[in-house]
Protein backbone atom coordinates (compact mmCIF):
# COMPACT_ATOMS: atom_id res chain seq x y z
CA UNK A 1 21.32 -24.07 34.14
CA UNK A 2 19.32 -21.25 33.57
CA UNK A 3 15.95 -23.01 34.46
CA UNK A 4 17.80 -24.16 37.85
CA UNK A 5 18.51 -20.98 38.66
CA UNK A 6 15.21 -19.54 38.20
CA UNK A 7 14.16 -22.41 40.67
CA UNK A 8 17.05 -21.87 43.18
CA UNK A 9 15.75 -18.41 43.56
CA UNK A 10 12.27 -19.15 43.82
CA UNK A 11 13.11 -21.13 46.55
CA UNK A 12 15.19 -19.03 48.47
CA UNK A 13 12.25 -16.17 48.46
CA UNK A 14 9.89 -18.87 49.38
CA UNK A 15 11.27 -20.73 52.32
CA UNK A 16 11.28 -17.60 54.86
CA UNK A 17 7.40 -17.09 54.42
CA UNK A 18 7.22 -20.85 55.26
CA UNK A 19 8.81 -20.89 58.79
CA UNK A 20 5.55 -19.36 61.00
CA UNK A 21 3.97 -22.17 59.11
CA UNK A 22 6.75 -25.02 59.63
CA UNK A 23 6.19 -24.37 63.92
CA UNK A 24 2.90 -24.77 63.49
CA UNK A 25 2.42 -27.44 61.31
CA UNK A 26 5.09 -30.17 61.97
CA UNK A 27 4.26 -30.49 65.79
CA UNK A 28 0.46 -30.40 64.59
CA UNK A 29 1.26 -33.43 62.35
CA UNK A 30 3.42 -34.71 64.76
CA UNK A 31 0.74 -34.98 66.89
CA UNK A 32 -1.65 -36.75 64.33
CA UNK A 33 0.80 -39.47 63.93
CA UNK A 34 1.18 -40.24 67.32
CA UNK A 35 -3.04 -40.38 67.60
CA UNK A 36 -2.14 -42.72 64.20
CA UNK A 37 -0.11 -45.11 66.34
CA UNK A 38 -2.08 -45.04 69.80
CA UNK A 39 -5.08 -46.07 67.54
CA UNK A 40 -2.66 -49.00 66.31
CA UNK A 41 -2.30 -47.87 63.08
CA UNK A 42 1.33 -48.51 61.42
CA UNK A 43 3.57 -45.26 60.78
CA UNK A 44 2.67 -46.04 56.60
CA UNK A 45 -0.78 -45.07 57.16
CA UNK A 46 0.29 -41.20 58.54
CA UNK A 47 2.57 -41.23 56.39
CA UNK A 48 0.11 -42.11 53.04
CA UNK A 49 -2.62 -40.20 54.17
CA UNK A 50 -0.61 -36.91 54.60
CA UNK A 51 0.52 -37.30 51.61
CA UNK A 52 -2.76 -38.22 49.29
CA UNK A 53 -5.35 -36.18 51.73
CA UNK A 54 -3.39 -33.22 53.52
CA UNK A 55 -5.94 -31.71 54.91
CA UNK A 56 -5.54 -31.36 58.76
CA UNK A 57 -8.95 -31.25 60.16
CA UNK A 58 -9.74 -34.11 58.29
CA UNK A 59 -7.15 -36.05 58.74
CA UNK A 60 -7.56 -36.08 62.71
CA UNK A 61 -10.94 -37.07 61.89
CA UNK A 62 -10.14 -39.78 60.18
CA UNK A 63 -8.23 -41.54 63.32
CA UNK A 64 -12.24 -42.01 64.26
CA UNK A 65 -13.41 -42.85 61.27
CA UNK A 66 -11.06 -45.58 60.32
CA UNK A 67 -11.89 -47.36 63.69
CA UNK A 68 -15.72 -46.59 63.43
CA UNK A 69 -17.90 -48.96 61.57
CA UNK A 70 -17.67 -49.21 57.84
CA UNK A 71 -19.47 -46.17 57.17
CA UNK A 72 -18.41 -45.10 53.46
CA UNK A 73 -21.53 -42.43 52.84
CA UNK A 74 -21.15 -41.16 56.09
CA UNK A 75 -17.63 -40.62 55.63
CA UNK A 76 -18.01 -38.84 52.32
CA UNK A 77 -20.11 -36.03 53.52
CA UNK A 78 -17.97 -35.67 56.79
CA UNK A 79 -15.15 -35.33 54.09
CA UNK A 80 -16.96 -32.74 51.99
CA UNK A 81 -18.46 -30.90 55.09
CA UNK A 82 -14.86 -30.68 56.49
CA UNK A 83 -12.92 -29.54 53.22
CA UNK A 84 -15.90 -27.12 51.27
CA UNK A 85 -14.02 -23.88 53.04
CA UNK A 86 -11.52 -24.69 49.59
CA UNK A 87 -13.48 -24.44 47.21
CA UNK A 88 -13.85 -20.28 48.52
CA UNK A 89 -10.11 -20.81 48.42
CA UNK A 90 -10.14 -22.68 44.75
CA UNK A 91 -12.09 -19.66 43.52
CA UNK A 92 -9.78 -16.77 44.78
CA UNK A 93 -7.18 -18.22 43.05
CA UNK A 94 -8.46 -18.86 40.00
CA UNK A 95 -6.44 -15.68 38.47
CA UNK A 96 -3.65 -16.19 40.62
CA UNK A 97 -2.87 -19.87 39.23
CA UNK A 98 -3.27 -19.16 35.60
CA UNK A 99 -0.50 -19.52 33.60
CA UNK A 100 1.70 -21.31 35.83
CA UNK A 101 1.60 -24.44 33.76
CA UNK A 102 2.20 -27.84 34.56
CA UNK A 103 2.50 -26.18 38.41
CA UNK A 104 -1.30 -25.87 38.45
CA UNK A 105 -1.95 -29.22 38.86
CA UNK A 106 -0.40 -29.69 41.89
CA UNK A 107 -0.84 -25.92 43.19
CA UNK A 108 -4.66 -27.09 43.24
CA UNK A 109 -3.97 -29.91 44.89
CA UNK A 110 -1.61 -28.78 47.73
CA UNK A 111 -3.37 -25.23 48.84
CA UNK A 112 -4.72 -25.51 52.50
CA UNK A 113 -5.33 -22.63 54.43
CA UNK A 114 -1.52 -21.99 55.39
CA UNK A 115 -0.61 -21.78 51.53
CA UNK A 116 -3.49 -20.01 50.25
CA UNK A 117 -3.01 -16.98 52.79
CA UNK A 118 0.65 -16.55 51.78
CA UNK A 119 0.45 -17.13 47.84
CA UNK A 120 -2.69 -15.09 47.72
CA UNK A 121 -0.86 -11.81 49.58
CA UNK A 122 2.95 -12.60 49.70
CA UNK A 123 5.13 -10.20 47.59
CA UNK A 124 7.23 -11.91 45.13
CA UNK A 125 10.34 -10.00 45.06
CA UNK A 126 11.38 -8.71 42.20
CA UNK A 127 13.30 -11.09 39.90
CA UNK A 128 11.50 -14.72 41.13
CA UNK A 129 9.61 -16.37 38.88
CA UNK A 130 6.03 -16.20 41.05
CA UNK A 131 4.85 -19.67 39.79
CA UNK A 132 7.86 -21.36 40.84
CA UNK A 133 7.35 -18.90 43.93
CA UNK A 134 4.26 -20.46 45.14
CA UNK A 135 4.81 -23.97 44.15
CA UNK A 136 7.69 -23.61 46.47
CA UNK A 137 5.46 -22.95 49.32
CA UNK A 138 3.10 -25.43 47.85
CA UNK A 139 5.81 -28.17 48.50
CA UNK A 140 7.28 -26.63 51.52
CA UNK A 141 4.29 -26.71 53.54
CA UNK A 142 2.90 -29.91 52.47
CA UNK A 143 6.91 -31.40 53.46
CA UNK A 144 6.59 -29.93 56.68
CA UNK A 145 3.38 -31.73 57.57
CA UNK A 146 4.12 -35.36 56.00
CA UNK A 147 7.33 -35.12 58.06
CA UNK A 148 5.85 -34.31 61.00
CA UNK A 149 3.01 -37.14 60.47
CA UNK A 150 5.61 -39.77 59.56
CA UNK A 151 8.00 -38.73 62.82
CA UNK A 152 4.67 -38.62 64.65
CA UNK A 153 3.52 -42.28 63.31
CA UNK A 154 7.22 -43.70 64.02
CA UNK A 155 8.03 -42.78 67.75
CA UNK A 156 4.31 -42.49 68.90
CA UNK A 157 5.32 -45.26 71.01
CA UNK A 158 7.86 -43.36 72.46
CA UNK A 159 6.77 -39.78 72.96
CA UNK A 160 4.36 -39.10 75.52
CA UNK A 161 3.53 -35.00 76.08
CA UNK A 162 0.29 -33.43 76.87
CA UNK A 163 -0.80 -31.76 73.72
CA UNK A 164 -3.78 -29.73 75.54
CA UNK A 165 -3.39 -26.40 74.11
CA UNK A 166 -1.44 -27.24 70.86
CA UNK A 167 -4.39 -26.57 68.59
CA UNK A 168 -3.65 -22.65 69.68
CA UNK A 169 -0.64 -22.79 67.24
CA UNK A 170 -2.75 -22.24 64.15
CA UNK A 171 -4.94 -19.61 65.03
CA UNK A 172 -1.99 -17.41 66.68
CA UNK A 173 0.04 -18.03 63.23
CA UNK A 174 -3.15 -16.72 61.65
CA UNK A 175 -3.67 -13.29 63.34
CA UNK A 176 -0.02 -12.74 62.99
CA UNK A 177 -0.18 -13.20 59.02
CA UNK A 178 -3.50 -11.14 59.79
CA UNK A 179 -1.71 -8.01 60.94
CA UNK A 180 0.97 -7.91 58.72
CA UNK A 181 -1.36 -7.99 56.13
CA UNK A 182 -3.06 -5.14 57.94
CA UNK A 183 0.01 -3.33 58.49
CA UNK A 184 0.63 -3.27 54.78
CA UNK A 185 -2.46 -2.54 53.22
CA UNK A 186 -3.31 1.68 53.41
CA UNK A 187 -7.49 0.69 53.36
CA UNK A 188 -8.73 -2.27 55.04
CA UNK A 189 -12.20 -2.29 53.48
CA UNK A 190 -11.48 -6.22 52.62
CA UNK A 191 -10.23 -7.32 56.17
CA UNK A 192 -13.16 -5.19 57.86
CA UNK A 193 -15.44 -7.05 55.86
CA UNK A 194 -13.66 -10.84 56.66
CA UNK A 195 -14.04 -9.84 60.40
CA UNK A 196 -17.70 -8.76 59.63
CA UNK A 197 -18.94 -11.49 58.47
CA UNK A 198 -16.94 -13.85 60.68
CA UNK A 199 -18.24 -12.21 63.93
CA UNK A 200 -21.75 -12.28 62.44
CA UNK A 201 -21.93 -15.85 61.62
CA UNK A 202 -20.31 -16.65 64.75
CA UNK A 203 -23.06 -15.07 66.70
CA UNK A 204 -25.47 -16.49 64.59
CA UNK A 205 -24.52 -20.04 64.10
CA UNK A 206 -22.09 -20.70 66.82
CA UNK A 207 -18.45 -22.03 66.50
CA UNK A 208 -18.58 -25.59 65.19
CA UNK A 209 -20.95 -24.29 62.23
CA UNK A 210 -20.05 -20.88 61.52
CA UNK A 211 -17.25 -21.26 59.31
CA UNK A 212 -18.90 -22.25 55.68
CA UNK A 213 -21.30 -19.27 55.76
CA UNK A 214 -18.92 -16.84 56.85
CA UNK A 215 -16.92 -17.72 53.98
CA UNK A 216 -19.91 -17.84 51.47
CA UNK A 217 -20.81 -14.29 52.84
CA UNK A 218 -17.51 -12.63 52.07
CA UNK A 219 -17.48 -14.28 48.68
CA UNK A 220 -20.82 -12.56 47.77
CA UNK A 221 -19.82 -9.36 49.38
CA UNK A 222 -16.63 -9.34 47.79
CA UNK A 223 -18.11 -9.91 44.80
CA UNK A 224 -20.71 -7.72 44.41
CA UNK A 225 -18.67 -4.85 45.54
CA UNK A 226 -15.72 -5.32 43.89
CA UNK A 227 -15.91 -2.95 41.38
CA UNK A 228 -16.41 0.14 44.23
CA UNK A 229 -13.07 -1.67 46.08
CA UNK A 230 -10.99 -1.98 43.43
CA UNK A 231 -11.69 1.91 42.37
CA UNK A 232 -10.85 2.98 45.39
CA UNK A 233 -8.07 0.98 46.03
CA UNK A 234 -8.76 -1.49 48.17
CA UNK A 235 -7.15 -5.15 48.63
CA UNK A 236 -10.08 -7.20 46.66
């Protein structure tokens, strides 16, 4: 009874920091498995692949690359090219996930962005157990977005809605985690630097390639100045 309690309230902390993400990902997914059933794919295939791959980006790709030609090489780098931004992700929280137990295994393999941003800043209120905090949101997010594929992949054939625009979801739910973030934090040495190096490598190596060394660039800045930021209080 005890343990179920400790759960119970774990959950209850999580879920609120879960809705921003809930708007934006279930009509997202819902969206991917209506591409899933225009492409004449059955609803099981949405459905599985949200489930084993849950990862977004990738998974719209894959609506191509399932009805390309058998291109298995091809599709492995695409895969790897698509997903590397994690392992950044994978080695932020490499302090955050320790000692969380059997959780680990599947707090690895559930962060996306969505998750990462909130169990690498939320609060965990006093009182809730913080592995059982961001497992939670682990499991919350990833429910939201194998819903919304396997709603997607079962009325595709029904629902017809121009999804132009839709994309804008995620980035809007990122600037707003972005500024309360900001809002908290007394010295923003950390965020200056993340818009830094993003504007940079935007400049630099335009939109559909800037991502991976922005990310790579922070890491190294982060890193070798951590030291002088965490002296001085800042959010490293």
């Amino acid at each position: 009874m005890a343990e179920r309690g400790i759960r119970l309230r774990a959950l209850k902390a999580a879920f609120p920091h879960t809705i921003p993400i809930f708007a934006g990902f279930w009509f997202l997914a819902l969206t991917y498995g209506v591409m899933m059933n225009r492409a004449g794919f059955s609803f099981l295939y949405p459905a599985v692949m949200s489930v084993l791959i849950f990862g977004g980006s990738l998974e719209f790709v894959a609506v191509t690359l399932l009805t390309a030609p058998y291109a298995p090489l091809q599709t492995l780098i695409m895969a790897l090219i698509i997903q590397a931004r994690h392992l950044m992700y994978g080695i932020s929280m490499l302090d955050v996930y320790r000692g969380t137990g059997w959780k680990k295994a599947y707090l690895i393999f559930g962060m996306c962005d969505e998750t990462f941003s909130i169990n690498y800043t939320a609060l965990v209120p006093k009182g809730v157990d913080r592995g059982w905090f961001m497992f939670f949101v682990t499991l919350l997010n990833h429910a939201y977005w194998v819903t919304g594929a396997v709603t997607g992949g079962l009325l595709g054939s029904l629902i017809s809605f121009d999804t132009r625009g839709l994309e804008f979801v995620m980035p809007a739910m990122f600037a707003v985690i972005f500024m309360e973030q900001w809002i908290k934090e007394k010295r923003h040495a950390t965020a200056l630097i993340g818009l830094g190096c993003a504007a940079g490598c935007l400049a630099l190596f335009g939109k559909e390639a800037f991502m991976i060394p922005a990310m790579v660039l922070v890491l190294a800045l982060l890193g070798a100045f951590r030291g002088l930021l965490e002296e001085k209080g800042g959010e490293a």
